[in-house]
C-alpha atoms as a PDB file:
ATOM      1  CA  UNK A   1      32.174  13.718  18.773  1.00  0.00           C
ATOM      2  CA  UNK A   2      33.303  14.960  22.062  1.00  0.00           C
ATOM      3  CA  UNK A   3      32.303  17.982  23.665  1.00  0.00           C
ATOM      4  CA  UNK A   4      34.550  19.409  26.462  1.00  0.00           C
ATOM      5  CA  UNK A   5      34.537  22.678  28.571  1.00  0.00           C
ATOM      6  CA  UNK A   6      37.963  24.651  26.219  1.00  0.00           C
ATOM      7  CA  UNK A   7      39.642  27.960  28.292  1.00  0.00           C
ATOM      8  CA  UNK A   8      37.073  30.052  26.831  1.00  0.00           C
ATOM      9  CA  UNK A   9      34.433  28.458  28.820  1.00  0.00           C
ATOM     10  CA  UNK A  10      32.670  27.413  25.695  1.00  0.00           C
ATOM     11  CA  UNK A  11      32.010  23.296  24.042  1.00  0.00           C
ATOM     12  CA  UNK A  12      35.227  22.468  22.194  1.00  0.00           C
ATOM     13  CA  UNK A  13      34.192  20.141  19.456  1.00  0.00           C
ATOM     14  CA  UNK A  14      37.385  17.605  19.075  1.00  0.00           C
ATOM     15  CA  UNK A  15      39.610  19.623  21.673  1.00  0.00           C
ATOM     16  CA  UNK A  16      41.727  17.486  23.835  1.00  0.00           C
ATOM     17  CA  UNK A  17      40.092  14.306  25.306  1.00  0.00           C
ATOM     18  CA  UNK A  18      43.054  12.249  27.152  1.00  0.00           C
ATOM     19  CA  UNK A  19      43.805  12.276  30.637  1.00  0.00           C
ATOM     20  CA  UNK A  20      47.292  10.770  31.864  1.00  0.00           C
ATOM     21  CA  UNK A  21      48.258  10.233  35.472  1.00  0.00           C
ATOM     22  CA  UNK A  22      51.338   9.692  36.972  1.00  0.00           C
ATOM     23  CA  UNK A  23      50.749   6.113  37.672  1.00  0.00           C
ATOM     24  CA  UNK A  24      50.492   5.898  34.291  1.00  0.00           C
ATOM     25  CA  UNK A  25      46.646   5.341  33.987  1.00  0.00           C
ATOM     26  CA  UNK A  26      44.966   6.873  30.749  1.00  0.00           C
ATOM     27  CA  UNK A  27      41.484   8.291  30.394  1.00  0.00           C
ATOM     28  CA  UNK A  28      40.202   9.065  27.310  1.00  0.00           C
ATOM     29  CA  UNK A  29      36.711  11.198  27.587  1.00  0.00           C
ATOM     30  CA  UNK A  30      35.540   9.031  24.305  1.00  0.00           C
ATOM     31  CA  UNK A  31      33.406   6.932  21.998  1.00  0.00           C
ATOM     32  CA  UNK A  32      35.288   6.510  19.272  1.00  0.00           C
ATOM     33  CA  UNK A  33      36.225   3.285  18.223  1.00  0.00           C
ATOM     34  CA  UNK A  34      39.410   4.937  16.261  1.00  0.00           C
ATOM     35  CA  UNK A  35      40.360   6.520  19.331  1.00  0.00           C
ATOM     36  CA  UNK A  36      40.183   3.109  21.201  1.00  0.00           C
ATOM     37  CA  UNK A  37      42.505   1.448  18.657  1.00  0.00           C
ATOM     38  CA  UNK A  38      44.983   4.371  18.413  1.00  0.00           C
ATOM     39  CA  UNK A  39      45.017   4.071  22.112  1.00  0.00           C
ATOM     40  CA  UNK A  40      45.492   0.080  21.896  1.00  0.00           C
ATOM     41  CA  UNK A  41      48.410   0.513  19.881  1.00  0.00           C
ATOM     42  CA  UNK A  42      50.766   1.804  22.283  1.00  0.00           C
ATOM     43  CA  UNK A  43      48.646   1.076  25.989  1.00  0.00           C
ATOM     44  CA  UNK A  44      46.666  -1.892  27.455  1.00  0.00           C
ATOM     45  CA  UNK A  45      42.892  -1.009  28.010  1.00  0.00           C
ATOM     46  CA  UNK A  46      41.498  -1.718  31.010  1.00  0.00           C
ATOM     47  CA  UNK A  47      37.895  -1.558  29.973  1.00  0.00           C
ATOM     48  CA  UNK A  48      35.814   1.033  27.148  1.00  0.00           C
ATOM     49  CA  UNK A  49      32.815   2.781  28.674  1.00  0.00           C
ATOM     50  CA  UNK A  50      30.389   4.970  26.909  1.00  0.00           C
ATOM     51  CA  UNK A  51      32.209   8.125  26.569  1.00  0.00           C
ATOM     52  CA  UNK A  52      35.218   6.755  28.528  1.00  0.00           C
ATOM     53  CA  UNK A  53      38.181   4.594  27.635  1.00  0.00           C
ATOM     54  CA  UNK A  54      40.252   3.595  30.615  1.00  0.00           C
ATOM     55  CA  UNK A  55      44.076   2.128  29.572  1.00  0.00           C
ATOM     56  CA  UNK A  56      47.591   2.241  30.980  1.00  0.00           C
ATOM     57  CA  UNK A  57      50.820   2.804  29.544  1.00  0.00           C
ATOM     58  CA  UNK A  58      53.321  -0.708  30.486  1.00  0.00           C
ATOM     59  CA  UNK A  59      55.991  -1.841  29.836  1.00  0.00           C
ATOM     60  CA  UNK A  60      54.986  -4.110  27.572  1.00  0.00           C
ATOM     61  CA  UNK A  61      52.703  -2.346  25.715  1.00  0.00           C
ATOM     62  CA  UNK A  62      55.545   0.430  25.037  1.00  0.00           C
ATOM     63  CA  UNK A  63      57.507  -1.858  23.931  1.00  0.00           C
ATOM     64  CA  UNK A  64      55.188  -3.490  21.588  1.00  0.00           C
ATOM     65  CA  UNK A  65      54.591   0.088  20.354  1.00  0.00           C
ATOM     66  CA  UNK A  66      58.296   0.419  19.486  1.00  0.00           C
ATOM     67  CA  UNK A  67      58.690  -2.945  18.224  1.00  0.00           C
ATOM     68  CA  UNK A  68      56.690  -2.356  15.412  1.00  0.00           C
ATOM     69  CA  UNK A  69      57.592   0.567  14.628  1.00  0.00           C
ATOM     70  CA  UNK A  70      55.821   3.505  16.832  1.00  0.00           C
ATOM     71  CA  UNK A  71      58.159   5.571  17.626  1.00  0.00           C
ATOM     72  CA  UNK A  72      58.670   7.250  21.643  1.00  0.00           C
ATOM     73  CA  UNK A  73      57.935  10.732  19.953  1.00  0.00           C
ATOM     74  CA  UNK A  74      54.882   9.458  18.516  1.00  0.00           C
ATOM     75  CA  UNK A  75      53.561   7.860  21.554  1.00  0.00           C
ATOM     76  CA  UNK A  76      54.191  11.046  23.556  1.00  0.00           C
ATOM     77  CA  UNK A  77      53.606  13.610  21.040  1.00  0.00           C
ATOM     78  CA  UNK A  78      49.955  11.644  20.272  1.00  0.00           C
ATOM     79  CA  UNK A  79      49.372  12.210  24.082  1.00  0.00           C
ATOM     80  CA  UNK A  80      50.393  15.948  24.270  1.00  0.00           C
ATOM     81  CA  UNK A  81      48.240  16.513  21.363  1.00  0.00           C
ATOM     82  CA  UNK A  82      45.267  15.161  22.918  1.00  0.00           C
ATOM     83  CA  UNK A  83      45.684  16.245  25.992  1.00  0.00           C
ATOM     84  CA  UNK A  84      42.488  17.315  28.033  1.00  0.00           C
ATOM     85  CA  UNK A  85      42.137  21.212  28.500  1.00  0.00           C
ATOM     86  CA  UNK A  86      43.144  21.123  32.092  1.00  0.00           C
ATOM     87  CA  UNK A  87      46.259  18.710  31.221  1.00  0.00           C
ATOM     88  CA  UNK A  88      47.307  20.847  28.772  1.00  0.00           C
ATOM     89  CA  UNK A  89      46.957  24.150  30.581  1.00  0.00           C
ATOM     90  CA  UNK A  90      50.257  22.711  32.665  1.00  0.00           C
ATOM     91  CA  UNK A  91      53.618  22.974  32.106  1.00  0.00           C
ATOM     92  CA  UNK A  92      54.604  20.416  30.876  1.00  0.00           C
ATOM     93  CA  UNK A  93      51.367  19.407  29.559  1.00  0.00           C
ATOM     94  CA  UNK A  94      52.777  15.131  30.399  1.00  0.00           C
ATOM     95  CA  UNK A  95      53.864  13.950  33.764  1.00  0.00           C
ATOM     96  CA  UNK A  96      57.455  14.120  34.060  1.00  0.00           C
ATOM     97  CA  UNK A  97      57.538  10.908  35.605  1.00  0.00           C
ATOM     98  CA  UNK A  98      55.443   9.081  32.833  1.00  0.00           C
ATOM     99  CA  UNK A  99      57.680  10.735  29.643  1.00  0.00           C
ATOM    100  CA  UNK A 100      60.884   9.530  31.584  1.00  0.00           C
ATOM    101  CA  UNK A 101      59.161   6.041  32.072  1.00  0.00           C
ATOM    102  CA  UNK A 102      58.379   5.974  28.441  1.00  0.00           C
ATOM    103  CA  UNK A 103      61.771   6.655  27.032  1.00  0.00           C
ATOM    104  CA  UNK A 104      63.479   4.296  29.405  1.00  0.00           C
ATOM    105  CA  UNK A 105      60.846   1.236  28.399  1.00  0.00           C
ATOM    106  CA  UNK A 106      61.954   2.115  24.683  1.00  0.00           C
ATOM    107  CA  UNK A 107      65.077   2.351  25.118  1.00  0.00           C
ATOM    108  CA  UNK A 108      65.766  -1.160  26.845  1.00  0.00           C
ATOM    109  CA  UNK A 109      65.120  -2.409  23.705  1.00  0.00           C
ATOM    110  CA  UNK A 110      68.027  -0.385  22.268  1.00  0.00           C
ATOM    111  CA  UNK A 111      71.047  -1.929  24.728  1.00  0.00           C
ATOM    112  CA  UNK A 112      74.299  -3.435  23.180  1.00  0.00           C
ATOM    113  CA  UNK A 113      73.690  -6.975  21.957  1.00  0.00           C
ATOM    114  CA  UNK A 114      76.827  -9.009  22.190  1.00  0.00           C
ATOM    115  CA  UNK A 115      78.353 -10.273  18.738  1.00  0.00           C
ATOM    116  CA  UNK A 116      80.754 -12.824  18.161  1.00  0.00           C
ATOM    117  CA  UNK A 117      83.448 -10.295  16.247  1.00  0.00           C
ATOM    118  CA  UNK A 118      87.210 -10.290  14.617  1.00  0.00           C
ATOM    119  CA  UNK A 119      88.718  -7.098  15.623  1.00  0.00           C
ATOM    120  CA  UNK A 120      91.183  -5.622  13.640  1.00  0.00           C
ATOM    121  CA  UNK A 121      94.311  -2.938  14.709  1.00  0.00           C
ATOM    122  CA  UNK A 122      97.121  -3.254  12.489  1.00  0.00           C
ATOM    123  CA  UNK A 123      96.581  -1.222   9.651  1.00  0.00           C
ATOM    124  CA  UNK A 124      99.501   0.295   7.278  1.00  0.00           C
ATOM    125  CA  UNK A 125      97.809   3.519   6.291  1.00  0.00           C
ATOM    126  CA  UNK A 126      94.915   5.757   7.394  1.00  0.00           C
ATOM    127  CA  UNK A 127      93.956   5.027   3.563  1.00  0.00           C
ATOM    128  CA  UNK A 128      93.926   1.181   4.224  1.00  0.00           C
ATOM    129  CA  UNK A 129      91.887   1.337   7.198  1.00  0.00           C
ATOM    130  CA  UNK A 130      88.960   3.874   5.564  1.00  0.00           C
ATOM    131  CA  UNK A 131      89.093   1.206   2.655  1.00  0.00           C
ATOM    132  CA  UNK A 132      88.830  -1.262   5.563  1.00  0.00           C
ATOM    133  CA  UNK A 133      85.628   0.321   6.886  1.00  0.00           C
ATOM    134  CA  UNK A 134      84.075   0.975   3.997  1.00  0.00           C
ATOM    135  CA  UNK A 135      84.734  -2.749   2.636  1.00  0.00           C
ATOM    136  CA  UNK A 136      83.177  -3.958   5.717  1.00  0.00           C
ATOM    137  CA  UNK A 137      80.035  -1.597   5.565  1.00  0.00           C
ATOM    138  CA  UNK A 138      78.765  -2.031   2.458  1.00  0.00           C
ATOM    139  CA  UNK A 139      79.754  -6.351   2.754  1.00  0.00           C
ATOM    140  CA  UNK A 140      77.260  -5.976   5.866  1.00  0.00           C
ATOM    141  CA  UNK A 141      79.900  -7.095   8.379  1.00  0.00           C
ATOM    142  CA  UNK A 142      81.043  -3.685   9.748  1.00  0.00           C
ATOM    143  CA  UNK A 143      80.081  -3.516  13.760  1.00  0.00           C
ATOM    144  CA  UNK A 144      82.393  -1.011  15.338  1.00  0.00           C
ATOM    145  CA  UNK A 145      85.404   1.193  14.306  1.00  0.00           C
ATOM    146  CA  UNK A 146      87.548   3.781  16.005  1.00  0.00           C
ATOM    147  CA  UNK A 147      89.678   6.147  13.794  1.00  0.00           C
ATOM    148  CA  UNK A 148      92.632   7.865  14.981  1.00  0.00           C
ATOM    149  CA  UNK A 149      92.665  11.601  13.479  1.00  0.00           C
ATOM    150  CA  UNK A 150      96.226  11.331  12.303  1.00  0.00           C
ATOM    151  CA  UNK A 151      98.762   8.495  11.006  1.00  0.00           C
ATOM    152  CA  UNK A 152     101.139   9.036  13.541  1.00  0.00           C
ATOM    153  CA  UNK A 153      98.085   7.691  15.644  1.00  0.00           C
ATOM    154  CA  UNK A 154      97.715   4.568  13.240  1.00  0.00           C
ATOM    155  CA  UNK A 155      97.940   1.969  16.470  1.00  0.00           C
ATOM    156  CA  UNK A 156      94.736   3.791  17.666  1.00  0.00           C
ATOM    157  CA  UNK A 157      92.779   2.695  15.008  1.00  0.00           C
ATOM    158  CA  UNK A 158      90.550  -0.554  15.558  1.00  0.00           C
ATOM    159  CA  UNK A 159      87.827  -2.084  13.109  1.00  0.00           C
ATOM    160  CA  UNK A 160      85.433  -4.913  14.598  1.00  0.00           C
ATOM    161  CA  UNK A 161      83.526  -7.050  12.145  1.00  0.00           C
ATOM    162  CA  UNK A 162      81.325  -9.995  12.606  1.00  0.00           C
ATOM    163  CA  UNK A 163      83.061 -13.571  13.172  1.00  0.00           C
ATOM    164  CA  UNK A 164      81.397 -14.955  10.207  1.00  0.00           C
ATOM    165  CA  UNK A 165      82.466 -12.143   7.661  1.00  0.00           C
ATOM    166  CA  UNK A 166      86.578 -12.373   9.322  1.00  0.00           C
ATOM    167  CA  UNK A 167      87.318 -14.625   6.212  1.00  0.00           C
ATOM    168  CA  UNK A 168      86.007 -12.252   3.686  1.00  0.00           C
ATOM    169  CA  UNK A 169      87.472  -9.707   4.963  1.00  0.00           C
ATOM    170  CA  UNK A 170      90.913 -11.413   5.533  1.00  0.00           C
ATOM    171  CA  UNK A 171      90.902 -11.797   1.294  1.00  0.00           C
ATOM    172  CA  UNK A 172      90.333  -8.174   1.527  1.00  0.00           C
ATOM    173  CA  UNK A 173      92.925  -7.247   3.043  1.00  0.00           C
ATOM    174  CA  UNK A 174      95.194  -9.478   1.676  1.00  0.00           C
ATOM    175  CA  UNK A 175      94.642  -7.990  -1.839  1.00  0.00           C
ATOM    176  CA  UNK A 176      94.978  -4.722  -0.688  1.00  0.00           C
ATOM    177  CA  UNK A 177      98.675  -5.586   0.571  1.00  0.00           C
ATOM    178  CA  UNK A 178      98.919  -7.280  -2.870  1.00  0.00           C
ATOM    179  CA  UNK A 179      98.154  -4.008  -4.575  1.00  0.00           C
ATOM    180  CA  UNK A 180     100.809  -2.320  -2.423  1.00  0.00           C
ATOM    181  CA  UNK A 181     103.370  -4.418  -3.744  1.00  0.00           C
END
């Protein structure tokens, strides 16, 4: 286990063990081989010492946290909850600069991805257009919509689905009129 100096001045069995600089270098005052591989799964290590793990947070290794499936909160929530006595004496207990880092790594995995797309914006009803949307969610071709709050607004209203669902949803549509008639 891991003994550290806690506030009272006393040997904290288990208490916090990870040390995170703004640079984004982490120390973990450890042996623990679970620790090691907890810490591999969202940093690179540098090098494992008796009693100390040395790692950074990267790009790269964020992002292959969040890729499969480790989420930001759990990366930075793991950290806070380890944090070493002195770390988390501060407020806030993580560098500013490394939690901002973090979330903006993630999140560049998040950006718009361009699709081809049909987009729709003639509609005869606000009725037609939620049977629209709904049609195209649960075919799995839905990508965008915008809904005007009244029917006076009906030219407002715009639907985008993907290229390759345009002729599925063109018979859709076309037996919806049908049912009009």
């Amino acid at each position: 286990g891991l003994s550290a100096v806690g506030s009272n001045g006393g040997a904290a069995e288990g208490s916090g063990f990870v040390i995170i600089e703004t640079n984004f270098r982490v120390y973990a005052h450890s042996s623990s081989d679970l620790r090691a591989r907890v810490l591999r799964s969202f940093c690179h290590l540098s090098y494992q010492l008796p009693g100390l793990i040395v790692a950074s947070l990267t790009r790269q290794s964020v992002q292959a946290a969040v890729d499969s499936g480790i989420g930001v909160n759990a990366i930075l929530g793991y950290l806070e909850r380890n944090a070493h006595p002195i770390m988390a004496a501060q407020t806030p207990v993580l560098p500013e600069t490394v939690v901002n880092q973090v979330h903006l790594w993630a999140k560049e995995r998040e950006r718009a991805v361009a699709a081809k797309c049909k987009l729709y914006d003639r509609f005869d009803s606000l009725a037609a257009f939620d049977a629209a949307a709904t049609y195209a969610t649960e075919a799995g071709i839905y990508l965008w919509s915008r809904r005007c709050a009244e029917e006076r607004l009906l030219g407002s209203c715009a639907l985008a689905v993907r290229a390759d669902g345009h002729p599925a949803m063109k018979r859709f549509l076309a037996a919806g009129r049908q049912a009009q008639r």
